[in-house]
PDB file of N, CA and C in Angstrom:
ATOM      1  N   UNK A   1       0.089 137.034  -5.132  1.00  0.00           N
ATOM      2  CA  UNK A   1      -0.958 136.279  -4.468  1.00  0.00           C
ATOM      3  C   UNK A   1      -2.194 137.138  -4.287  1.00  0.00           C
ATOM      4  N   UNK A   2      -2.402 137.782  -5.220  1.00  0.00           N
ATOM      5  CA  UNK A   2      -3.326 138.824  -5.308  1.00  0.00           C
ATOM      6  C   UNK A   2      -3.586 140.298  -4.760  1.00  0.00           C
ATOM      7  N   UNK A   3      -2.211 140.521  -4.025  1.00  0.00           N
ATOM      8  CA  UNK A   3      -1.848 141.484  -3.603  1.00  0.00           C
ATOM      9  C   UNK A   3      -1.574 142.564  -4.178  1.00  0.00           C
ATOM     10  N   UNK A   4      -1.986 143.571  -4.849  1.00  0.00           N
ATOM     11  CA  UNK A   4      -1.542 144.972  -5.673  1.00  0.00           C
ATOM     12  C   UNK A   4      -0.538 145.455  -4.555  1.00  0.00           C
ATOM     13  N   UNK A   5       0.313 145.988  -5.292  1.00  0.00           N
ATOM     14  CA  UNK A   5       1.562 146.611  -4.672  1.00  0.00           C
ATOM     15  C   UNK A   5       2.144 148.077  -5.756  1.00  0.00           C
ATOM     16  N   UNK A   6       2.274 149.083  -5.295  1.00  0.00           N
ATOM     17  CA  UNK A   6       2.581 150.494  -5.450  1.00  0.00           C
ATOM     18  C   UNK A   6       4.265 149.921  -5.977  1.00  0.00           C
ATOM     19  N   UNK A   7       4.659 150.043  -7.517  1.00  0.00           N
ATOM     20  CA  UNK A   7       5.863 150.020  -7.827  1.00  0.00           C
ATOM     21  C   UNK A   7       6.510 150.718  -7.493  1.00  0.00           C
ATOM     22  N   UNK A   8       6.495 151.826  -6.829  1.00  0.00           N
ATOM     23  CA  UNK A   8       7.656 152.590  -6.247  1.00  0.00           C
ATOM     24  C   UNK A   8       7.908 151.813  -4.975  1.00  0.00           C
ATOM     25  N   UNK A   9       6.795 151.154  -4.633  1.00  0.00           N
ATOM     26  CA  UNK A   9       7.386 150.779  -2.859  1.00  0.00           C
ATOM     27  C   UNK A   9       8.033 149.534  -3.234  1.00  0.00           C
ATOM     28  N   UNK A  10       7.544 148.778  -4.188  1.00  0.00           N
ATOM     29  CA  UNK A  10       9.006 147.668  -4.403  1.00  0.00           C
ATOM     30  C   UNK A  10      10.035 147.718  -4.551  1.00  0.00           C
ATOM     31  N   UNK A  11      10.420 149.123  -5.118  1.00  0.00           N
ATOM     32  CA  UNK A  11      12.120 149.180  -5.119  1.00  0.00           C
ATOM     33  C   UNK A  11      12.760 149.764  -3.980  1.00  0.00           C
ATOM     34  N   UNK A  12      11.726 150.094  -2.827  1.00  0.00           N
ATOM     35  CA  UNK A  12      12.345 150.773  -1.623  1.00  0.00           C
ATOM     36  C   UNK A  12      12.036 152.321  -1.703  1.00  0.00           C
ATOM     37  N   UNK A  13      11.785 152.820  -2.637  1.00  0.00           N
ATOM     38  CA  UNK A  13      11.537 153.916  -2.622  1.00  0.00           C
ATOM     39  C   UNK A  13      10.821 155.003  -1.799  1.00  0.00           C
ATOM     40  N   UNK A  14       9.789 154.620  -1.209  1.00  0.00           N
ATOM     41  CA  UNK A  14       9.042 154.753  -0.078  1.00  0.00           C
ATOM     42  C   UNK A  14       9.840 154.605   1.385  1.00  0.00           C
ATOM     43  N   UNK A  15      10.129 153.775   1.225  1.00  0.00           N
ATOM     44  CA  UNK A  15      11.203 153.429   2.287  1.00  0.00           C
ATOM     45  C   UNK A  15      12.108 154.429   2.703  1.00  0.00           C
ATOM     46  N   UNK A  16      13.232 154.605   1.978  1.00  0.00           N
ATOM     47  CA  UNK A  16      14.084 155.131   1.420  1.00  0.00           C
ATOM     48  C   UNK A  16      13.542 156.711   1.847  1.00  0.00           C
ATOM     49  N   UNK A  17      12.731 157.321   1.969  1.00  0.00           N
ATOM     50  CA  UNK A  17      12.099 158.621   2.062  1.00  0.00           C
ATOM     51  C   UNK A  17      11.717 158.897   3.428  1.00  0.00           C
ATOM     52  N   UNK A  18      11.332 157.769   3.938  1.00  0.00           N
ATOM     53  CA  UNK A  18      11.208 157.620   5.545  1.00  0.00           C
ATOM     54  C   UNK A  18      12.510 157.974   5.976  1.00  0.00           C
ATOM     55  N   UNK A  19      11.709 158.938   7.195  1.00  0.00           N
ATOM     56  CA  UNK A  19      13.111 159.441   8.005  1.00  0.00           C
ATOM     57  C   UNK A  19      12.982 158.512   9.274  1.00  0.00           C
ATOM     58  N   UNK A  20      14.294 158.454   9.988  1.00  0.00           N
ATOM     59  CA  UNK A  20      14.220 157.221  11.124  1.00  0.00           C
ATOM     60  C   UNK A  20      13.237 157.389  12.380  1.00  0.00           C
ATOM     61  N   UNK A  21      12.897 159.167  12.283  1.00  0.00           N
ATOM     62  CA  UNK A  21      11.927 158.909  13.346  1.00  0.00           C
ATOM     63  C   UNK A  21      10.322 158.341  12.778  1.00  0.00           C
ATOM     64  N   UNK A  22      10.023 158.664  11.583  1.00  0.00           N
ATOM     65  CA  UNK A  22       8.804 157.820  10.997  1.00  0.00           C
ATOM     66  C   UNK A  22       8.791 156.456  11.079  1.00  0.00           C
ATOM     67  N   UNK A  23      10.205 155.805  11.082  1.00  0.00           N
ATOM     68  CA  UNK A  23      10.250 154.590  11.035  1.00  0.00           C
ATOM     69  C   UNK A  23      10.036 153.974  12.716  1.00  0.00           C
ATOM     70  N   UNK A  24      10.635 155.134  13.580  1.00  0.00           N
ATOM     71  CA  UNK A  24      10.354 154.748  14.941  1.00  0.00           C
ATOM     72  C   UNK A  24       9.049 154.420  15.398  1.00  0.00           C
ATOM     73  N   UNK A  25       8.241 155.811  14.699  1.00  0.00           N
ATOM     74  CA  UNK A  25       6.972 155.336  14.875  1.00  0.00           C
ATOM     75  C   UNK A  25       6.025 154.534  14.404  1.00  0.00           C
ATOM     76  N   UNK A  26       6.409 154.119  13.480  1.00  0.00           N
ATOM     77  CA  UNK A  26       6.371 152.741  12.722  1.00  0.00           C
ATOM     78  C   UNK A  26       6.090 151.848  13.643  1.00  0.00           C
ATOM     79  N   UNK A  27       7.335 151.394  13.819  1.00  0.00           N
ATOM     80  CA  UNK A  27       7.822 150.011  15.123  1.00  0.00           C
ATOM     81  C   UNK A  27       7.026 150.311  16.095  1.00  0.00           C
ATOM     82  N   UNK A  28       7.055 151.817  17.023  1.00  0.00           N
ATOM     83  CA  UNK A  28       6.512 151.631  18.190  1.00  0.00           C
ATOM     84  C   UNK A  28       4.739 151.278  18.005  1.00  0.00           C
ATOM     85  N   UNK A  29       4.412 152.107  17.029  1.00  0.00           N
ATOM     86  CA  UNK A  29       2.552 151.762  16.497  1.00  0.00           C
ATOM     87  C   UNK A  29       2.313 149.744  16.487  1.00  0.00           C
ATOM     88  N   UNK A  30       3.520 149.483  15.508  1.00  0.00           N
ATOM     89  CA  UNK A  30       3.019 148.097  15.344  1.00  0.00           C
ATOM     90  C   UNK A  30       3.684 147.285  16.446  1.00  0.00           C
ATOM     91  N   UNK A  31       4.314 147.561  17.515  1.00  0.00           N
ATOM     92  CA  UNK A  31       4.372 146.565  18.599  1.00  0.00           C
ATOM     93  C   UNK A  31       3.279 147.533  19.579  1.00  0.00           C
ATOM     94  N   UNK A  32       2.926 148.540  19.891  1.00  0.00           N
ATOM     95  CA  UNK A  32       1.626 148.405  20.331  1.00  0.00           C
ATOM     96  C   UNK A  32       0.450 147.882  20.180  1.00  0.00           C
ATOM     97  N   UNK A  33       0.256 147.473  18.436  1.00  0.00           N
ATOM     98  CA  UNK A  33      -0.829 146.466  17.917  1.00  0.00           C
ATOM     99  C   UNK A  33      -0.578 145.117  18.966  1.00  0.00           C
ATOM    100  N   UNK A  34       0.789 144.845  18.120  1.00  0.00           N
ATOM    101  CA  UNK A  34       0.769 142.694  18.899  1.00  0.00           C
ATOM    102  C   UNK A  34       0.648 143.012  20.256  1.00  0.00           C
ATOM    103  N   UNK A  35       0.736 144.203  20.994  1.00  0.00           N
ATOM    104  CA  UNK A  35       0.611 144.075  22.668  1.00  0.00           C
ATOM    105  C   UNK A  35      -1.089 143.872  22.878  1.00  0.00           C
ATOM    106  N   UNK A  36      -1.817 144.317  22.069  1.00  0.00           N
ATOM    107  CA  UNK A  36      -3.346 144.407  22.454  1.00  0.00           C
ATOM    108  C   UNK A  36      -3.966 143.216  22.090  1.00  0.00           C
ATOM    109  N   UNK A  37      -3.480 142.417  21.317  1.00  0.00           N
ATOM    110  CA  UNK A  37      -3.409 140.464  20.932  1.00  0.00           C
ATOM    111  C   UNK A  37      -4.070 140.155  22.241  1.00  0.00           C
ATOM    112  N   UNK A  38      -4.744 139.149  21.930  1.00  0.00           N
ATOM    113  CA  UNK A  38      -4.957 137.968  23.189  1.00  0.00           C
ATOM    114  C   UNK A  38      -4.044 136.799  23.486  1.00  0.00           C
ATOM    115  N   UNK A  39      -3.673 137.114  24.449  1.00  0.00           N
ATOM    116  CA  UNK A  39      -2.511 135.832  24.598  1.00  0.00           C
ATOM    117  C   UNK A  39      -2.631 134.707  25.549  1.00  0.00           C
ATOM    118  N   UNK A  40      -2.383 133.547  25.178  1.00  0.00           N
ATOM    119  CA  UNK A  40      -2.398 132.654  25.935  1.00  0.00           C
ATOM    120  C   UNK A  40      -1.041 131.712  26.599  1.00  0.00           C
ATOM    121  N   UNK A  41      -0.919 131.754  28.113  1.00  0.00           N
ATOM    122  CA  UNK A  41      -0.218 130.921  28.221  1.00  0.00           C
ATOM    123  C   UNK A  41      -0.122 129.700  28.830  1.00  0.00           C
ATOM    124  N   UNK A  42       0.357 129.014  29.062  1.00  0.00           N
ATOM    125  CA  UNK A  42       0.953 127.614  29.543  1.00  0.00           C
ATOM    126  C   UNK A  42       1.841 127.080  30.183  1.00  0.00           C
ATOM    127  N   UNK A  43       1.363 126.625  31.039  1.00  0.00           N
ATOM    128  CA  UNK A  43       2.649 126.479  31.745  1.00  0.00           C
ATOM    129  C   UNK A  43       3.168 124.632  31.522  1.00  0.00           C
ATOM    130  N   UNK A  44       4.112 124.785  30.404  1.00  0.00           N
ATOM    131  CA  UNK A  44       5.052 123.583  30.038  1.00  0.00           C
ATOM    132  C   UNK A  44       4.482 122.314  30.366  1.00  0.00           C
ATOM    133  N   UNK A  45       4.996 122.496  31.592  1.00  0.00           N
ATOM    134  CA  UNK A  45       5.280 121.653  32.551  1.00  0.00           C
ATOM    135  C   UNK A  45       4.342 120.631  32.704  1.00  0.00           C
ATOM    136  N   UNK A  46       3.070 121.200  33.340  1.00  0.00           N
ATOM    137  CA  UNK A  46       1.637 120.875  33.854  1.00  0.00           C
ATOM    138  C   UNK A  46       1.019 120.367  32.793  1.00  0.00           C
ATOM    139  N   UNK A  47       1.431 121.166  31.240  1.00  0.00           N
ATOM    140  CA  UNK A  47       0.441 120.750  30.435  1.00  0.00           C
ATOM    141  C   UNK A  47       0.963 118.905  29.963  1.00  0.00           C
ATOM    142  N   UNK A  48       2.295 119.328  30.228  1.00  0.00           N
ATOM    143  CA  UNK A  48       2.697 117.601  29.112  1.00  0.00           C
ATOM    144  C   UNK A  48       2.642 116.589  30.383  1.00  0.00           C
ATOM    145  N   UNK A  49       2.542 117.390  31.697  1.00  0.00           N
ATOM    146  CA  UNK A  49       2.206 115.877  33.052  1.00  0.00           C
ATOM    147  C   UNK A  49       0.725 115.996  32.677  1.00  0.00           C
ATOM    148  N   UNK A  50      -0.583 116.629  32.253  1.00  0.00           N
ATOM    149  CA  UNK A  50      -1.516 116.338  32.385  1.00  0.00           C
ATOM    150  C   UNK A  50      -1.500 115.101  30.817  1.00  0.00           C
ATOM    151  N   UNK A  51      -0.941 115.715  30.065  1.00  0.00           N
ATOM    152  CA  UNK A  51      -1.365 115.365  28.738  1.00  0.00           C
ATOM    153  C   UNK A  51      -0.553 113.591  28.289  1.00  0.00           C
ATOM    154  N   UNK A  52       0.375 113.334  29.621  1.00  0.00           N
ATOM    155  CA  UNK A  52       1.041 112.198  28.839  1.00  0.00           C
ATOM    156  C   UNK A  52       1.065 111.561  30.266  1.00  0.00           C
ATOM    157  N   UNK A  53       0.401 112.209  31.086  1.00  0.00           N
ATOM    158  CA  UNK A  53       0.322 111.228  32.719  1.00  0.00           C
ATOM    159  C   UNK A  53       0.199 109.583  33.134  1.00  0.00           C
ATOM    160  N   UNK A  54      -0.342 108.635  31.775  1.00  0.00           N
ATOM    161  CA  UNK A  54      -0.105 107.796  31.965  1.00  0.00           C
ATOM    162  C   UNK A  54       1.189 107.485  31.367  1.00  0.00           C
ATOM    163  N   UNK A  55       2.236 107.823  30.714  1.00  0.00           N
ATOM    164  CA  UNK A  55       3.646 107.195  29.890  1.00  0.00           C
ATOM    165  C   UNK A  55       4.116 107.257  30.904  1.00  0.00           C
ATOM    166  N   UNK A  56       5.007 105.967  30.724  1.00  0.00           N
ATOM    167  CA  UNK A  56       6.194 105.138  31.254  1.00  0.00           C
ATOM    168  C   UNK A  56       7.410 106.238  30.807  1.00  0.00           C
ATOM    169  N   UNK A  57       7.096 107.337  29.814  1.00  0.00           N
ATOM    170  CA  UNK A  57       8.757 108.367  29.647  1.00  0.00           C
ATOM    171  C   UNK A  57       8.193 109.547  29.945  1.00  0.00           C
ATOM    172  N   UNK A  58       7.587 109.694  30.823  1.00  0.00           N
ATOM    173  CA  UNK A  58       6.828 111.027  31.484  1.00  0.00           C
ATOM    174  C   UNK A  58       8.259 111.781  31.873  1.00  0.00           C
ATOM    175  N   UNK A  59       9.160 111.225  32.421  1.00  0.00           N
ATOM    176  CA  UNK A  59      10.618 111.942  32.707  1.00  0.00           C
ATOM    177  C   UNK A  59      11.231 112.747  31.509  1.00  0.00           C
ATOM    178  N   UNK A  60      11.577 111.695  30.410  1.00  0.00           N
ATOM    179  CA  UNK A  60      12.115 111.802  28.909  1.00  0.00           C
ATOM    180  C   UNK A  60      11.481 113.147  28.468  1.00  0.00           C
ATOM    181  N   UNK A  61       9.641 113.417  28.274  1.00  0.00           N
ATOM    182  CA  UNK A  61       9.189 113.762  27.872  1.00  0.00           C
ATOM    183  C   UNK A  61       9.144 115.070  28.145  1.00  0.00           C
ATOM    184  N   UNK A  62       9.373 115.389  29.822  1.00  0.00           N
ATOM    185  CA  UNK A  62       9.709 116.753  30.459  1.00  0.00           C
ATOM    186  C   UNK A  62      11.020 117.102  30.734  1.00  0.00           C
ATOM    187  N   UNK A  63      12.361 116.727  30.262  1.00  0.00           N
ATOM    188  CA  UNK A  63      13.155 116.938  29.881  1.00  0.00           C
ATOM    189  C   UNK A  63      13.634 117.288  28.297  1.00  0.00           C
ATOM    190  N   UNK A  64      13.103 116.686  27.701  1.00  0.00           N
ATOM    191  CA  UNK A  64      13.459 116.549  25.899  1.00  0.00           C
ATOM    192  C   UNK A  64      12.328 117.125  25.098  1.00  0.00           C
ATOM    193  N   UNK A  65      10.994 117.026  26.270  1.00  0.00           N
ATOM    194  CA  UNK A  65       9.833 116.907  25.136  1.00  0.00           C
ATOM    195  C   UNK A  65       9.208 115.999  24.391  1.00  0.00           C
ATOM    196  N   UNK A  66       8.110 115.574  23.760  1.00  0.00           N
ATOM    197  CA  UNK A  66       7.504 114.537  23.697  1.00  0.00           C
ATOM    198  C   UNK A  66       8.019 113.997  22.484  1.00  0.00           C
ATOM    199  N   UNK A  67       8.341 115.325  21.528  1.00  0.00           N
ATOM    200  CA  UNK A  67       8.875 114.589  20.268  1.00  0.00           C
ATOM    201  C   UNK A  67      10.047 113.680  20.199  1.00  0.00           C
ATOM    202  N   UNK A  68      10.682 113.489  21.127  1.00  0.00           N
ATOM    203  CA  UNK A  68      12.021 113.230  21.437  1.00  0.00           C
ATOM    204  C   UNK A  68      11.564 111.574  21.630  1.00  0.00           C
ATOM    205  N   UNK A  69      10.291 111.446  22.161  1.00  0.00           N
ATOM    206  CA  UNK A  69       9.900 109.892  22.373  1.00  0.00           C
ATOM    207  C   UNK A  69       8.785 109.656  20.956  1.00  0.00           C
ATOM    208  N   UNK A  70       7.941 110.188  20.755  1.00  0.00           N
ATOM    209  CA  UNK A  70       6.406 109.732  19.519  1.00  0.00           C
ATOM    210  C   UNK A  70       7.141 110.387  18.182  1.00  0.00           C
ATOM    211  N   UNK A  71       6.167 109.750  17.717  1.00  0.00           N
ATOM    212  CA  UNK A  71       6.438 110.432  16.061  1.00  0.00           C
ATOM    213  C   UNK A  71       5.961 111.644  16.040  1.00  0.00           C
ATOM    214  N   UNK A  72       5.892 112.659  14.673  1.00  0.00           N
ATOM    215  CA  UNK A  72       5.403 113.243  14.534  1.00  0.00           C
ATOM    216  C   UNK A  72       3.978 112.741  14.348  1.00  0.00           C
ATOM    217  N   UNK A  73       3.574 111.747  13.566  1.00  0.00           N
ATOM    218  CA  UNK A  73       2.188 111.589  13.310  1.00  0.00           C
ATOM    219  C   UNK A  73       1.384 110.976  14.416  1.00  0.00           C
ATOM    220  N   UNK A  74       2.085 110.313  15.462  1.00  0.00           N
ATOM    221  CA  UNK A  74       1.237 110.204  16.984  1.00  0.00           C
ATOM    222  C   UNK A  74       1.028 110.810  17.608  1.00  0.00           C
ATOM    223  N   UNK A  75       1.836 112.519  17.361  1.00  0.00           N
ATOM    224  CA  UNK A  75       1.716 113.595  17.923  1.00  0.00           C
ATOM    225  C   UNK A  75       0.886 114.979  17.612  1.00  0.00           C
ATOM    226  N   UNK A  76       0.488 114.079  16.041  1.00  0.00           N
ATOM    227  CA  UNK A  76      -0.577 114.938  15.024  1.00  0.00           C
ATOM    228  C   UNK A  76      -2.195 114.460  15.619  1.00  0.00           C
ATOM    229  N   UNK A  77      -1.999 113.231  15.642  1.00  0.00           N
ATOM    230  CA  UNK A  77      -3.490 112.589  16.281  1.00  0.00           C
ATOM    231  C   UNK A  77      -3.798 113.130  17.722  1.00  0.00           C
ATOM    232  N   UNK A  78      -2.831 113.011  18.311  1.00  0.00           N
ATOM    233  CA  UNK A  78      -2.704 113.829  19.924  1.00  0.00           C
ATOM    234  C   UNK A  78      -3.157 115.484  20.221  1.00  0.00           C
ATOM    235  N   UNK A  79      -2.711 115.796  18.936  1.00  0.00           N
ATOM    236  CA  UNK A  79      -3.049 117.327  18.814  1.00  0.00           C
ATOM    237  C   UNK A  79      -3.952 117.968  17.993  1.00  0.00           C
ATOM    238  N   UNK A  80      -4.436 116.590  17.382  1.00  0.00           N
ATOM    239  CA  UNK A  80      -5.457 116.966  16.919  1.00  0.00           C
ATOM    240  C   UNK A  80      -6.941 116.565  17.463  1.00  0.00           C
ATOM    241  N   UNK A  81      -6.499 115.445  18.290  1.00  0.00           N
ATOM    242  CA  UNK A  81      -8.543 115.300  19.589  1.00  0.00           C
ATOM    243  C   UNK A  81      -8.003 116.389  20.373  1.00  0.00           C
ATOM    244  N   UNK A  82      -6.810 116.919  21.042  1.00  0.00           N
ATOM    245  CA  UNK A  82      -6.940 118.176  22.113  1.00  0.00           C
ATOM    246  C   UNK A  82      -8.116 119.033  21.506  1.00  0.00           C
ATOM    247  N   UNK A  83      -7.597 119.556  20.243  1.00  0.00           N
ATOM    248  CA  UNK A  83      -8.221 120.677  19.620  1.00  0.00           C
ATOM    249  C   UNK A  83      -9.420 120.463  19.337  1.00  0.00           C
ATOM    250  N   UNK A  84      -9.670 119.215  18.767  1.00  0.00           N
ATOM    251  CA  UNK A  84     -11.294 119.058  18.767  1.00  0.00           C
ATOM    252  C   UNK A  84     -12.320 118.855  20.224  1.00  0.00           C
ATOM    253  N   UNK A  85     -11.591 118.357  21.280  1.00  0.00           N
ATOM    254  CA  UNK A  85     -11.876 118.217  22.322  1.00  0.00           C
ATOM    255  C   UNK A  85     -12.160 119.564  23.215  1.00  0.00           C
ATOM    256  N   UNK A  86     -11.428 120.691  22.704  1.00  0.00           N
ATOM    257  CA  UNK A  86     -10.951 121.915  23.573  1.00  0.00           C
ATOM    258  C   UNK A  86     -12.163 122.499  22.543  1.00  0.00           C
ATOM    259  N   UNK A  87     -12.659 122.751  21.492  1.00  0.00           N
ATOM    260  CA  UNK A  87     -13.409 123.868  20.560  1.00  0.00           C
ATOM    261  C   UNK A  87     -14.795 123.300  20.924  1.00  0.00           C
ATOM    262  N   UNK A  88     -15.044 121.920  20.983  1.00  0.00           N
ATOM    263  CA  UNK A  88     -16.289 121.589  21.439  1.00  0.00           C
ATOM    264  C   UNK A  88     -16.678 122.478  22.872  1.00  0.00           C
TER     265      UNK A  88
END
């Protein structure tokens, strides 16, 4: 996919040469990356009582989840004005 890749590292070879503490520091470098991410959260709950507050399966929906009641594609239209609604 347009990616150049070093034929020795496809067969592991590279790999393979790494000692386990390089590899430690490996892991610990790249979960210090995803820790510096921006993260967002949500709280469940609040979001699907704000988001489905008028349904008659508001219960269903916070037990099971919404998919459990709509389609996927009523749930594509739903998620897709949030997002246009939220970027505006």
């Amino acid at each position: 996919m347009g990616v150049k890749r070093n034929a020795s590292y496809q067969n592991g070879e590279n790999m393979a040469k790494k000692t386990d503490e390089e590899l430690y520091d490996v892991a610990i470098n790249m979960i210090g990356s995803v820790a510096k991410l921006p993260v967002i959260r949500v709280d469940r709950e609040a979001f699907l009582r704000q988001q489905f507050a008028g349904s008659e399966y508001l219960d269903e929906i916070l037990e099971h989840g919404p998919q459990h009641v709509y389609t996927a594609e009523s749930l594509r239209r739903k998620a897709d004005g949030l997002i246009k609604k939220s970027t505006n």
